[in-house]
PDB file of N, CA and C in Angstrom:
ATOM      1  N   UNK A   1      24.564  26.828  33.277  1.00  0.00           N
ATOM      2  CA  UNK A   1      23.682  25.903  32.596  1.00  0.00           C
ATOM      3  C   UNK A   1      22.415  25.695  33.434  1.00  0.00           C
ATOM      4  N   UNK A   2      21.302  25.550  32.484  1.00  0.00           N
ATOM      5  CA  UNK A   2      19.864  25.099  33.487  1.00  0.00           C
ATOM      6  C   UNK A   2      20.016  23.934  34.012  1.00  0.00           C
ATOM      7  N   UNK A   3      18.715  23.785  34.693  1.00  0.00           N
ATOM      8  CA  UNK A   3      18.485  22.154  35.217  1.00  0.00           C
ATOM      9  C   UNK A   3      17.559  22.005  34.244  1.00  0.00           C
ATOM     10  N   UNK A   4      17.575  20.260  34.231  1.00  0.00           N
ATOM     11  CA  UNK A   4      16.369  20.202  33.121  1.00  0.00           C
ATOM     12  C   UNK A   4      14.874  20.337  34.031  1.00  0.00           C
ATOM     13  N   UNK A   5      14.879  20.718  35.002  1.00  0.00           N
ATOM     14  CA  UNK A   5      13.529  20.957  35.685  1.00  0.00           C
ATOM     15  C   UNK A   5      12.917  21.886  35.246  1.00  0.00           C
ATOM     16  N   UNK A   6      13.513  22.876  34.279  1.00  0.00           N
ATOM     17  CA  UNK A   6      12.728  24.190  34.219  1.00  0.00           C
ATOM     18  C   UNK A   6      11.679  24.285  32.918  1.00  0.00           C
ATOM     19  N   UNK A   7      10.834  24.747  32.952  1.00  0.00           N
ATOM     20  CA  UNK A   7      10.150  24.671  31.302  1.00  0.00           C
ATOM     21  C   UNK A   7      10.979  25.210  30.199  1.00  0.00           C
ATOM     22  N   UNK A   8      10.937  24.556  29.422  1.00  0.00           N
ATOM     23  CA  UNK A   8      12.077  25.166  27.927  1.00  0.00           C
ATOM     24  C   UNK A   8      10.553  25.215  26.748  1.00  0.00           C
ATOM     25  N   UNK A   9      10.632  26.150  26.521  1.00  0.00           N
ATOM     26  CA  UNK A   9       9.588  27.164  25.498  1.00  0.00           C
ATOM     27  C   UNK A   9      10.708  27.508  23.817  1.00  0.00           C
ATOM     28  N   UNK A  10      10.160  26.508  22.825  1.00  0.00           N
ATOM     29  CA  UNK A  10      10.523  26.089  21.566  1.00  0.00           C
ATOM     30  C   UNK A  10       9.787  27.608  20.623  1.00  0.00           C
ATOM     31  N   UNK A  11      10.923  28.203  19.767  1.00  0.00           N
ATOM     32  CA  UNK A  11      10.134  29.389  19.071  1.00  0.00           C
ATOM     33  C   UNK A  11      10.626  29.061  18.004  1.00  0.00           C
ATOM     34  N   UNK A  12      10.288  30.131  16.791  1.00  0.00           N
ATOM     35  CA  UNK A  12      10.784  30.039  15.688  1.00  0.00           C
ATOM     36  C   UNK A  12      11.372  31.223  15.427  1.00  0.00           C
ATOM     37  N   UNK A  13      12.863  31.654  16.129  1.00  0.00           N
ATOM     38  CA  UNK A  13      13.556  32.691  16.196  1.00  0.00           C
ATOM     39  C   UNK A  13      13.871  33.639  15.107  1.00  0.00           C
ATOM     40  N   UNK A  14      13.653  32.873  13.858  1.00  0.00           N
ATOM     41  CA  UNK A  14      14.067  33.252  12.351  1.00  0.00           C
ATOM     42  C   UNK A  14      12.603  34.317  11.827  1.00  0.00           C
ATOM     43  N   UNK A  15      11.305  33.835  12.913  1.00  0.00           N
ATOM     44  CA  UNK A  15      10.105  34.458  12.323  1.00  0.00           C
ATOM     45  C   UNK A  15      10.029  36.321  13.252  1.00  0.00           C
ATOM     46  N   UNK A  16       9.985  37.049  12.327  1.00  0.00           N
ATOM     47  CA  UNK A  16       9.870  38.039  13.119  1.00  0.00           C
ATOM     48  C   UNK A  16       9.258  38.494  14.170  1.00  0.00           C
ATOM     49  N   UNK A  17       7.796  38.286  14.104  1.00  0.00           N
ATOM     50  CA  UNK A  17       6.548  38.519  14.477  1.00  0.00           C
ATOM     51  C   UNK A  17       6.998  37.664  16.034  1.00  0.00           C
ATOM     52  N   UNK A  18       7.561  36.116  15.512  1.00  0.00           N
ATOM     53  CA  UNK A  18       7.610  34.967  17.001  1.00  0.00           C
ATOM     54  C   UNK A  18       8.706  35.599  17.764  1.00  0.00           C
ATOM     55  N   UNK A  19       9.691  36.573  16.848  1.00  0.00           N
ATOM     56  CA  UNK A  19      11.112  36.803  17.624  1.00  0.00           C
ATOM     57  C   UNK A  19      10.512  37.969  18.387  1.00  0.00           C
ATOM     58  N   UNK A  20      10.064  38.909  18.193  1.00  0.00           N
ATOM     59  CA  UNK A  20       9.194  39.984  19.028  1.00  0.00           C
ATOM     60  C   UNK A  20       8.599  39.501  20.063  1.00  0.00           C
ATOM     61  N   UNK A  21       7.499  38.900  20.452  1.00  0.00           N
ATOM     62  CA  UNK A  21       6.880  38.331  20.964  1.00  0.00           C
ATOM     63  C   UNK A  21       7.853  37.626  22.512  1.00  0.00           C
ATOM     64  N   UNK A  22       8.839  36.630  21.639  1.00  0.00           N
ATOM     65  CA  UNK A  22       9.549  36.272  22.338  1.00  0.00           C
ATOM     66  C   UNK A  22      10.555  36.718  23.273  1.00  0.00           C
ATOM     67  N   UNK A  23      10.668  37.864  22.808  1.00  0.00           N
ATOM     68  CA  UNK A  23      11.887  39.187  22.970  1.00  0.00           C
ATOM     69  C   UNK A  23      10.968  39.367  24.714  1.00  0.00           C
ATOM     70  N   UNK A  24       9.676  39.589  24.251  1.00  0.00           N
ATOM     71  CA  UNK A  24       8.504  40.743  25.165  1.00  0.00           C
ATOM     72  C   UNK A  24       8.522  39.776  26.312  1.00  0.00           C
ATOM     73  N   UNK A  25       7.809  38.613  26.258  1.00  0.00           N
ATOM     74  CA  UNK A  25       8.103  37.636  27.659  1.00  0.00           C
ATOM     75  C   UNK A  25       9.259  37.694  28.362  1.00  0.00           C
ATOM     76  N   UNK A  26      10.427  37.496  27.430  1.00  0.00           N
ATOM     77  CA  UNK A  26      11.780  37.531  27.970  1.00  0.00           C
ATOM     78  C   UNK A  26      12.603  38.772  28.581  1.00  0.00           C
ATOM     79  N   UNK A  27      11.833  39.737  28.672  1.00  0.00           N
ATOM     80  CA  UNK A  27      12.268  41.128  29.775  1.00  0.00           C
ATOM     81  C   UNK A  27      11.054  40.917  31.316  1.00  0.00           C
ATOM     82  N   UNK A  28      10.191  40.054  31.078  1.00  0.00           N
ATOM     83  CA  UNK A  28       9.674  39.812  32.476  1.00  0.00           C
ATOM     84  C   UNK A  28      10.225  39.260  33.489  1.00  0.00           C
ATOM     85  N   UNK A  29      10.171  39.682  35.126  1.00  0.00           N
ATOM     86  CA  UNK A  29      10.413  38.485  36.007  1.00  0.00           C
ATOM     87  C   UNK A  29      10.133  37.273  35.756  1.00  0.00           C
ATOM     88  N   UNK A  30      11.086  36.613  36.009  1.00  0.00           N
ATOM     89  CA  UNK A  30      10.696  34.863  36.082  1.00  0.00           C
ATOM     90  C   UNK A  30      10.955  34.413  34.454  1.00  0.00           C
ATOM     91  N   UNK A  31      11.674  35.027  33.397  1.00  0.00           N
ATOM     92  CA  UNK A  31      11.521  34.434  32.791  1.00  0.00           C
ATOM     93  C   UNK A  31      13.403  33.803  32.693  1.00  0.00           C
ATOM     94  N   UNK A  32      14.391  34.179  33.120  1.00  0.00           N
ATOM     95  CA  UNK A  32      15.680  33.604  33.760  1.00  0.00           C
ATOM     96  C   UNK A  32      15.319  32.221  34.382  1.00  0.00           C
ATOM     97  N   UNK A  33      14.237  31.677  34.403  1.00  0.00           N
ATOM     98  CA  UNK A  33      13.894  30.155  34.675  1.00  0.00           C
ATOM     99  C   UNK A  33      13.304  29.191  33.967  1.00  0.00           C
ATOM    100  N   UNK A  34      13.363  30.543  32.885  1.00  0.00           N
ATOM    101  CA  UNK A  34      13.115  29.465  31.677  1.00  0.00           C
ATOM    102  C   UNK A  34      13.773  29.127  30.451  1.00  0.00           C
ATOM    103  N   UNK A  35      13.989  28.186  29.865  1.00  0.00           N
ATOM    104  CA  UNK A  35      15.195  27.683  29.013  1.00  0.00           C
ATOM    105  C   UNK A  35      14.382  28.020  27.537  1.00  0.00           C
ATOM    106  N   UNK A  36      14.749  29.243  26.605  1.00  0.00           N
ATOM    107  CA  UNK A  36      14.822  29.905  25.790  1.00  0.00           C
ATOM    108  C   UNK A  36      15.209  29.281  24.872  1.00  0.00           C
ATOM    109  N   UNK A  37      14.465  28.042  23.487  1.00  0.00           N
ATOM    110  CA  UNK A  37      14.817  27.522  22.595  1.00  0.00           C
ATOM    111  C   UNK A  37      14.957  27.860  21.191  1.00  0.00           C
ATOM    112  N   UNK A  38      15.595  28.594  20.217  1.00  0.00           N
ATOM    113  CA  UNK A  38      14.898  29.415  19.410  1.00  0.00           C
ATOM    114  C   UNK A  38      15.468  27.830  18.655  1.00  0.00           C
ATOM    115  N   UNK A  39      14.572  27.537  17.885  1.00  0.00           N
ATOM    116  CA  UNK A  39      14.398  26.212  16.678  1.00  0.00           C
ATOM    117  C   UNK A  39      15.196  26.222  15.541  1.00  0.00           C
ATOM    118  N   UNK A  40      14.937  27.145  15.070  1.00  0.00           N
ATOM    119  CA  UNK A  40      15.539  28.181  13.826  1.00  0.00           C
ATOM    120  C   UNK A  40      17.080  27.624  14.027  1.00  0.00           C
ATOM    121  N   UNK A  41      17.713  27.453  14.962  1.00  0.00           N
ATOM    122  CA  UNK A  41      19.506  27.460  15.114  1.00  0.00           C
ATOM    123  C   UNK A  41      19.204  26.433  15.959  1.00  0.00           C
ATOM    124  N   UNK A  42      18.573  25.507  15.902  1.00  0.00           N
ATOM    125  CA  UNK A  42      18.378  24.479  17.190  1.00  0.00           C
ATOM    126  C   UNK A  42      19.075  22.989  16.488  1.00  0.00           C
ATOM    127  N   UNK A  43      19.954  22.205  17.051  1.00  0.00           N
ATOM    128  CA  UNK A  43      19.743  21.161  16.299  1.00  0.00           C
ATOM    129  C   UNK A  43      18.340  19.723  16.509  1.00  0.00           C
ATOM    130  N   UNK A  44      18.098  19.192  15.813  1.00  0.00           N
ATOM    131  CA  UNK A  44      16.959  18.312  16.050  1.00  0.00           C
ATOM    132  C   UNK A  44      17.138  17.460  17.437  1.00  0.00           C
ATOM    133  N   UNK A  45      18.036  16.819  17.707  1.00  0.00           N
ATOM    134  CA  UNK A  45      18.662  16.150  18.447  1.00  0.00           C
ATOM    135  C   UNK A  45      18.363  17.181  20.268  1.00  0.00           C
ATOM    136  N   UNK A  46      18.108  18.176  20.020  1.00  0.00           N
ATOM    137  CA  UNK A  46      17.999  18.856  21.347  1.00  0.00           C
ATOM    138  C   UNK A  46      16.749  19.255  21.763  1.00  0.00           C
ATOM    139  N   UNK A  47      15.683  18.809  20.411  1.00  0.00           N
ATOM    140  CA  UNK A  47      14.120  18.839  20.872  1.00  0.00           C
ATOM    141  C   UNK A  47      13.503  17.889  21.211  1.00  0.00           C
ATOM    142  N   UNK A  48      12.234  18.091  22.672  1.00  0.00           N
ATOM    143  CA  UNK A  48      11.479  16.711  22.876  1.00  0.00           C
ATOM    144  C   UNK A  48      12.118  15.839  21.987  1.00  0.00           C
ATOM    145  N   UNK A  49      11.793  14.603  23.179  1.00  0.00           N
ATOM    146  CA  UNK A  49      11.248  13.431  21.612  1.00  0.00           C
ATOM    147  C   UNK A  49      10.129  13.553  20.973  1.00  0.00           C
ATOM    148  N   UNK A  50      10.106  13.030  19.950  1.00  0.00           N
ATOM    149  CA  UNK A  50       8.896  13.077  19.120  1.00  0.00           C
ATOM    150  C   UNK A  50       8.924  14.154  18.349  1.00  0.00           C
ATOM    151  N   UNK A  51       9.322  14.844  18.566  1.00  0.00           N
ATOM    152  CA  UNK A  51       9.059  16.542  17.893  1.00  0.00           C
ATOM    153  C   UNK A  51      10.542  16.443  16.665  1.00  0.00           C
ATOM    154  N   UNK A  52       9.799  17.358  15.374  1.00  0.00           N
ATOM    155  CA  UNK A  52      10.750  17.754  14.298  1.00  0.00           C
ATOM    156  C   UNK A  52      10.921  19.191  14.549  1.00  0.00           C
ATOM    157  N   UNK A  53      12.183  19.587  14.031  1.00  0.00           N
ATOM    158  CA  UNK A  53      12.256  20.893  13.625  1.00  0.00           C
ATOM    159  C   UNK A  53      10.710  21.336  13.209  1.00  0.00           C
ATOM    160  N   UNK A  54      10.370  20.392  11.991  1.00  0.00           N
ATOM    161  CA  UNK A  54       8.994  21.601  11.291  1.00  0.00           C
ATOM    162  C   UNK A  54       7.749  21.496  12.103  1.00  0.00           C
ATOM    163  N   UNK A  55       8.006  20.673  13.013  1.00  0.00           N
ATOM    164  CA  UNK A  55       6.316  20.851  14.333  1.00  0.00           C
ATOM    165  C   UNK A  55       6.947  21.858  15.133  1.00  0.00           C
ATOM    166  N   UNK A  56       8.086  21.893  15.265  1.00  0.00           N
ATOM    167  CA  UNK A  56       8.319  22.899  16.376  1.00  0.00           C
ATOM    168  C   UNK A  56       8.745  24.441  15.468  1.00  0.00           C
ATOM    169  N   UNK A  57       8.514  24.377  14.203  1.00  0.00           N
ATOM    170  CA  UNK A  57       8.612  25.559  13.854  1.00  0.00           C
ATOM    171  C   UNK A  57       7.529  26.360  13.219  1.00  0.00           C
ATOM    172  N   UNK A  58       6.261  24.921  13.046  1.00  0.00           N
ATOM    173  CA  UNK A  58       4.727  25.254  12.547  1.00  0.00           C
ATOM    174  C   UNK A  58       4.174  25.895  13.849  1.00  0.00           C
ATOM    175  N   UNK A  59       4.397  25.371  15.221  1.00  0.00           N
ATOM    176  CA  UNK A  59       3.394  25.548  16.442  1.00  0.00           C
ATOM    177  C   UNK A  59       4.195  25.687  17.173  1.00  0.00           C
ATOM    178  N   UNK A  60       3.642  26.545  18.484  1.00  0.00           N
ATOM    179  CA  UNK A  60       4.060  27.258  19.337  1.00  0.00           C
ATOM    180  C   UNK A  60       4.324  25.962  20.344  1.00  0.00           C
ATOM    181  N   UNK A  61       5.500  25.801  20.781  1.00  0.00           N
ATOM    182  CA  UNK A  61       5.847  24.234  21.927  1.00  0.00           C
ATOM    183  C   UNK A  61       6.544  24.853  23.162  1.00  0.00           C
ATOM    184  N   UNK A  62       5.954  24.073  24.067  1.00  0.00           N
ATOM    185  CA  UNK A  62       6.977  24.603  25.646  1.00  0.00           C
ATOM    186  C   UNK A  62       7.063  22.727  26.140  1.00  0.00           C
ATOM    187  N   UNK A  63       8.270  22.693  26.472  1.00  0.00           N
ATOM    188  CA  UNK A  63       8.226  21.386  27.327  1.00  0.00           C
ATOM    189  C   UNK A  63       8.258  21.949  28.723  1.00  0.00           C
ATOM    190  N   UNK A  64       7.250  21.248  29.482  1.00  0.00           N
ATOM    191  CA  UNK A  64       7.134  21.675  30.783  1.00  0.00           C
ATOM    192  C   UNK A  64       8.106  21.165  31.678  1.00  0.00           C
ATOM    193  N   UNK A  65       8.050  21.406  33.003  1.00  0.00           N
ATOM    194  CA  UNK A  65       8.976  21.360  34.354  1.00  0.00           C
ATOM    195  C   UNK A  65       8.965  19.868  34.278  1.00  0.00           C
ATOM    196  N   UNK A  66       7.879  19.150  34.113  1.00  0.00           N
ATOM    197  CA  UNK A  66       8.118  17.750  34.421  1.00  0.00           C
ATOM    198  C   UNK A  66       8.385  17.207  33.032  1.00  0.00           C
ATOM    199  N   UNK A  67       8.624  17.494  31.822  1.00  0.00           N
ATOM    200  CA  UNK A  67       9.047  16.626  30.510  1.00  0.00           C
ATOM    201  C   UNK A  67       8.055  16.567  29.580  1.00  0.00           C
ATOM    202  N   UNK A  68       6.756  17.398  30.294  1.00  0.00           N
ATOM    203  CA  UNK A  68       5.163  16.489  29.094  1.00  0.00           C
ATOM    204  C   UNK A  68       5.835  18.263  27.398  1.00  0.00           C
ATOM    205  N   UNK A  69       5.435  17.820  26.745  1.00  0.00           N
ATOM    206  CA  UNK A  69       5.501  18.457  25.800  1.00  0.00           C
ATOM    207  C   UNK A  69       3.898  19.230  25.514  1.00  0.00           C
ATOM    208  N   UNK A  70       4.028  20.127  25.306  1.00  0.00           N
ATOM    209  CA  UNK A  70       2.694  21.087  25.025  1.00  0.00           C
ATOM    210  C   UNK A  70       2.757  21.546  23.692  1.00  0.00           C
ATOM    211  N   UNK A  71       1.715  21.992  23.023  1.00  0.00           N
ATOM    212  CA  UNK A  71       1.530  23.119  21.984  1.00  0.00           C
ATOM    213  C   UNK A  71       0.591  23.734  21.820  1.00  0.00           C
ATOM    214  N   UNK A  72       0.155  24.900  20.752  1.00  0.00           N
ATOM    215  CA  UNK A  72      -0.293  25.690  20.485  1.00  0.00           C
ATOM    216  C   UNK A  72      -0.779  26.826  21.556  1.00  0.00           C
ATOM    217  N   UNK A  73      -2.063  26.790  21.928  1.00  0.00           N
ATOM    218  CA  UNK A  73      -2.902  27.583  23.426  1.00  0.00           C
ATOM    219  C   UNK A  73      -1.991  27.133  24.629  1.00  0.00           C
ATOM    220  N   UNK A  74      -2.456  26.224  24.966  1.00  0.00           N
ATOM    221  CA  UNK A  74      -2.248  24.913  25.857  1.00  0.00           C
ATOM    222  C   UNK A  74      -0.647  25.314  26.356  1.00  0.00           C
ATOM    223  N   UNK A  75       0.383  25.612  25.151  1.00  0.00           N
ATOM    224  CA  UNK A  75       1.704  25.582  25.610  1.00  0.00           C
ATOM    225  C   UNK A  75       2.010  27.353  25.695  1.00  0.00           C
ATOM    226  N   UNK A  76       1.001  28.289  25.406  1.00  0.00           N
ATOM    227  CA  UNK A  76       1.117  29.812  25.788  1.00  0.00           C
ATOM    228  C   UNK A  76       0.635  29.801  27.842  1.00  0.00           C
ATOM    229  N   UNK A  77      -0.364  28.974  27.463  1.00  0.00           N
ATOM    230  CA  UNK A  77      -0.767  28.785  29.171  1.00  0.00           C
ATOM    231  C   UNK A  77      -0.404  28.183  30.063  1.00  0.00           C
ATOM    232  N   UNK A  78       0.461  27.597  29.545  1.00  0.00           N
ATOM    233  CA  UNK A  78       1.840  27.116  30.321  1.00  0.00           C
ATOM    234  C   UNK A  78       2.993  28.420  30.269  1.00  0.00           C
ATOM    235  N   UNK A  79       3.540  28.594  29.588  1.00  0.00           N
ATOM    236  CA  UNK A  79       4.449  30.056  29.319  1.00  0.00           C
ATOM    237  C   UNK A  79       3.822  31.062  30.331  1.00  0.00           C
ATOM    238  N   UNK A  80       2.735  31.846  30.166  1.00  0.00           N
ATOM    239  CA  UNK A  80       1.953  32.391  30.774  1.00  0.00           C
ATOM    240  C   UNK A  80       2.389  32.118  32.602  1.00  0.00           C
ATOM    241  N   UNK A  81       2.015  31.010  33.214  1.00  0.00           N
ATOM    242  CA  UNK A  81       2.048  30.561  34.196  1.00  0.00           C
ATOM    243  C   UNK A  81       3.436  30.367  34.746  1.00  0.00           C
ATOM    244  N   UNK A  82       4.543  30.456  34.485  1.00  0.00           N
ATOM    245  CA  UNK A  82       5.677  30.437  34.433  1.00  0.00           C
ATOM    246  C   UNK A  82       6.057  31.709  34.896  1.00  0.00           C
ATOM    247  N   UNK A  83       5.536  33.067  34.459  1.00  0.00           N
ATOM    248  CA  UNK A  83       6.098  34.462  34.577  1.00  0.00           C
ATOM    249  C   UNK A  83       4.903  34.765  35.648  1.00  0.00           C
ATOM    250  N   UNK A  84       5.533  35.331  36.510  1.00  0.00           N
ATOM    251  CA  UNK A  84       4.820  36.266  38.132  1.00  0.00           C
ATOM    252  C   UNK A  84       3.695  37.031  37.082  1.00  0.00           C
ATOM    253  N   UNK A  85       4.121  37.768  35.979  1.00  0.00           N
ATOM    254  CA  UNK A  85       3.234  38.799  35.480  1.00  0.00           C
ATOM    255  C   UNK A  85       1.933  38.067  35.026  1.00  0.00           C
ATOM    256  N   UNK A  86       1.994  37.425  34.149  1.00  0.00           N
ATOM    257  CA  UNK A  86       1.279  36.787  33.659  1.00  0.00           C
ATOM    258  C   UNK A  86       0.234  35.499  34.309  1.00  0.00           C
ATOM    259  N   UNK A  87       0.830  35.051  35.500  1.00  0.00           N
ATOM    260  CA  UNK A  87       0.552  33.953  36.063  1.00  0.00           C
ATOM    261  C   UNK A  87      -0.839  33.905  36.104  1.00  0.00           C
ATOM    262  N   UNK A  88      -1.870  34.824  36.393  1.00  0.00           N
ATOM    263  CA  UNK A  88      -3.273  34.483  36.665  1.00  0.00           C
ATOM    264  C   UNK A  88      -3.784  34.313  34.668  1.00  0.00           C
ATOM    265  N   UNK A  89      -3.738  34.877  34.085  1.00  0.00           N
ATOM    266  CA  UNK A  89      -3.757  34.559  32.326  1.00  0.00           C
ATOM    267  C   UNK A  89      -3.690  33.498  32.519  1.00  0.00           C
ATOM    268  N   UNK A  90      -2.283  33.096  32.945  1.00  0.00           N
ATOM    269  CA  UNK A  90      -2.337  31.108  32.562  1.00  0.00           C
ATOM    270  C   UNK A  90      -3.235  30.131  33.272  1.00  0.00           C
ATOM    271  N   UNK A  91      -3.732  30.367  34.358  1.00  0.00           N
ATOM    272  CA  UNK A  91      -4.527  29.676  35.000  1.00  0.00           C
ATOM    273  C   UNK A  91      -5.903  30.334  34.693  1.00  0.00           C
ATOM    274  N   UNK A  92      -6.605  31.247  34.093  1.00  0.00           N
ATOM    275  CA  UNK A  92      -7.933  31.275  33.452  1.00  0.00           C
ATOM    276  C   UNK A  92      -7.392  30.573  32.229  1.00  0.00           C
ATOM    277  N   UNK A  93      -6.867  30.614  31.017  1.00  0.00           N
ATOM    278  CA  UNK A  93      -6.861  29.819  29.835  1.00  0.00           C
ATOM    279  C   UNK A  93      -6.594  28.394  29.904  1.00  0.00           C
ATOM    280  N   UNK A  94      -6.522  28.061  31.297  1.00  0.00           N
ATOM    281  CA  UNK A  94      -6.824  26.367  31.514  1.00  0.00           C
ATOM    282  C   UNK A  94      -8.670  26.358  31.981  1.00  0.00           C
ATOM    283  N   UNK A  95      -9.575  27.024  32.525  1.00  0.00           N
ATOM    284  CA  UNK A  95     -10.521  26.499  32.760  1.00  0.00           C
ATOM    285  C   UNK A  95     -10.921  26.816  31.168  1.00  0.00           C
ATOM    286  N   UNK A  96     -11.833  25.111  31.403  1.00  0.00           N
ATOM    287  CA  UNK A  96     -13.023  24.929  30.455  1.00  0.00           C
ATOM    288  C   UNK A  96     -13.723  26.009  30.288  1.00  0.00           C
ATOM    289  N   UNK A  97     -14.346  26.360  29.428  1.00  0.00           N
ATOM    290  CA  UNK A  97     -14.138  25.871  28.061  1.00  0.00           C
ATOM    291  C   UNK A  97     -12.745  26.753  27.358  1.00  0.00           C
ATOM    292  N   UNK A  98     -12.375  27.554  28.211  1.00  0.00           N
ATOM    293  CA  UNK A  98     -11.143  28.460  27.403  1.00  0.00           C
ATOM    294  C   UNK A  98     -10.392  27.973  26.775  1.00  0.00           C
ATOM    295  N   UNK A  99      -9.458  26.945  26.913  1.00  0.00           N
ATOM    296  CA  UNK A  99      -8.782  26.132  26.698  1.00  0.00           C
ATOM    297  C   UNK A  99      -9.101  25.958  24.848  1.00  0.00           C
ATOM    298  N   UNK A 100     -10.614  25.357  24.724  1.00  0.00           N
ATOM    299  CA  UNK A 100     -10.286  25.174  23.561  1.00  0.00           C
ATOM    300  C   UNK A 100     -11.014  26.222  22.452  1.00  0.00           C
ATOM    301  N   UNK A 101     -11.880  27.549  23.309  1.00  0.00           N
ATOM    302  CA  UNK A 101     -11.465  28.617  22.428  1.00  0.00           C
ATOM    303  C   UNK A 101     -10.553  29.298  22.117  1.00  0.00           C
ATOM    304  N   UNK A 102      -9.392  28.877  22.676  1.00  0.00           N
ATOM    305  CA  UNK A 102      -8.209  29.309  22.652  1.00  0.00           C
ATOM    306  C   UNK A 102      -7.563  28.923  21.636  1.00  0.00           C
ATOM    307  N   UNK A 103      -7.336  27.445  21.575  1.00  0.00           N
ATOM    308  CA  UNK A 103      -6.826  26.751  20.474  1.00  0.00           C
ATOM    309  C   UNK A 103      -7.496  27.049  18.810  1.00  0.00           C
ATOM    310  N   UNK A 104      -8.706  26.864  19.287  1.00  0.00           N
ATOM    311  CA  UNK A 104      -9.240  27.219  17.678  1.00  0.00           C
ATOM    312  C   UNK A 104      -8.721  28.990  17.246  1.00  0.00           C
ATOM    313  N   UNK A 105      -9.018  29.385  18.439  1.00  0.00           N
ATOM    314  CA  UNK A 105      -7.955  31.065  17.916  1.00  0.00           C
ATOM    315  C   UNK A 105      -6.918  31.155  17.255  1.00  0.00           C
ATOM    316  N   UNK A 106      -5.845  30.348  18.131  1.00  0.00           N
ATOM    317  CA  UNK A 106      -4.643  30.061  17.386  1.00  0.00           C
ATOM    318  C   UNK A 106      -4.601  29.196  16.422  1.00  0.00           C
ATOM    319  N   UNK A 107      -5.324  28.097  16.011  1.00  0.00           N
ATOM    320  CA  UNK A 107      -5.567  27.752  14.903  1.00  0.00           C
ATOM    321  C   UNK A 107      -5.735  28.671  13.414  1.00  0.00           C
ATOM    322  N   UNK A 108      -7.151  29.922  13.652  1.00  0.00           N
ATOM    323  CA  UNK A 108      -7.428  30.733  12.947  1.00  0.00           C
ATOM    324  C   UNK A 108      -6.270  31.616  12.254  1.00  0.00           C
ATOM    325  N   UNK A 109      -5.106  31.841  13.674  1.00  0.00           N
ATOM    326  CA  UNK A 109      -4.039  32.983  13.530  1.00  0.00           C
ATOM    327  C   UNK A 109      -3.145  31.489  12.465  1.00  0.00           C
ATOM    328  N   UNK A 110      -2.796  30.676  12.437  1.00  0.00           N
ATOM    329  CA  UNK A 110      -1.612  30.393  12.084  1.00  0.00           C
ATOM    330  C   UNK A 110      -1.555  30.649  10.480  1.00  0.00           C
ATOM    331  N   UNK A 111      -2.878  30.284   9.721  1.00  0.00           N
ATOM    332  CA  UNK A 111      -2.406  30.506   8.579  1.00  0.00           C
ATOM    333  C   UNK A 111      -2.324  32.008   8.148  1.00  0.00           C
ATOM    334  N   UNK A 112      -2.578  32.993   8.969  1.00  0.00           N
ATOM    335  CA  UNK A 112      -2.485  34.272   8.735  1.00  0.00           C
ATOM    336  C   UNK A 112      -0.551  34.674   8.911  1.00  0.00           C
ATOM    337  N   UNK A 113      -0.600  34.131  10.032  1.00  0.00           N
ATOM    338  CA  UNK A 113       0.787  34.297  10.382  1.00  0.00           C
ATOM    339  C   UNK A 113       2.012  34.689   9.264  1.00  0.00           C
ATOM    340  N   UNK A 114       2.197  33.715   8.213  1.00  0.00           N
ATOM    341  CA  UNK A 114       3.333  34.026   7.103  1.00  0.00           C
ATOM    342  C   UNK A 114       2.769  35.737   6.856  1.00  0.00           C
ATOM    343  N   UNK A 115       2.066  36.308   6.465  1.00  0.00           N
ATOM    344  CA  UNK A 115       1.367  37.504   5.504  1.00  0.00           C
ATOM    345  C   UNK A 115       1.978  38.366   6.982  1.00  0.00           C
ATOM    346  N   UNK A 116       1.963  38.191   8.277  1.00  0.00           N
ATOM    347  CA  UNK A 116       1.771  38.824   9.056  1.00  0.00           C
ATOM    348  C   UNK A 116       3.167  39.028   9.279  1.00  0.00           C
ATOM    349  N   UNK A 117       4.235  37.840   9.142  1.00  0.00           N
ATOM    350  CA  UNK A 117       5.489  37.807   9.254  1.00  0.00           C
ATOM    351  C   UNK A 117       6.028  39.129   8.246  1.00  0.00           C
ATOM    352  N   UNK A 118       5.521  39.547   7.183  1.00  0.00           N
ATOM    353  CA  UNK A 118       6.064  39.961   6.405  1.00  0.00           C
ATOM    354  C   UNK A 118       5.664  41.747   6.062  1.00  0.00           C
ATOM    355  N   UNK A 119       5.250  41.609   7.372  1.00  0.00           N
ATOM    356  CA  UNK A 119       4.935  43.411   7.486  1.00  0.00           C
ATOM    357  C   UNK A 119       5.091  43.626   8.692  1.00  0.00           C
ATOM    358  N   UNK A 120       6.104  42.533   9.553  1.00  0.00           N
ATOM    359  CA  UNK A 120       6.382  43.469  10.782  1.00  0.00           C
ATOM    360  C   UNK A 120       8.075  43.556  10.611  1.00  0.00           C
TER     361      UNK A 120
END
């Protein structure tokens, strides 16, 4: 079993496109330290507070090492920073202004996402 110290990263295991994705982080170093939530089979009761199944299955969520809850950009650059590979990614998509061209990106992608789910 984990400690709850570690970041736990919320997916939507049922979505293809998120289960790929998720698959790809999860063959990197460093990612055995992180607590792997797929939502999809999750009960409510085991996410943040505050959070529903359908926020955590609309947007991308990581609860961090210390408890704060993240989403969308914001919670990839956290993920990011977590894995040896990735680690410098996560710390450029925190400086200004990245941060929130980032978000409006993923904003742009989400409503594409269903159409996208359905041709991979």
């Amino acid at each position: 079993m984990m400690s709850e110290s570690v970041p736990r990263v919320f997916f939507d295991g049922a979505c293809p496109l998120c289960a790929r994705e998720i698959a790809f982080y999860r063959k990197h170093k460093g990612a055995s330290y992180i607590a792997w939530v797929d939502v999809s089979r999750t009960k409510v009761a085991d996410l943040p507070n505050g959070l529903s199944q359908q926020d955590t299955l609309a947007r991308f969520h990581v609860q961090t090492a210390d408890g704060n809850s993240v989403d969308g950009a914001t919670a990839f650059a956290h993920l990011w920073s977590a894995l040896p590979r990735f680690r410098l990614a996560g710390k450029v998509a925190r400086i200004p202004p990245l941060p929130w061209i980032l978000e409006g990106l993923y904003n742009l992608f989400l409503p594409v996402r269903p159409y996208l789910q359905r041709r991979v």
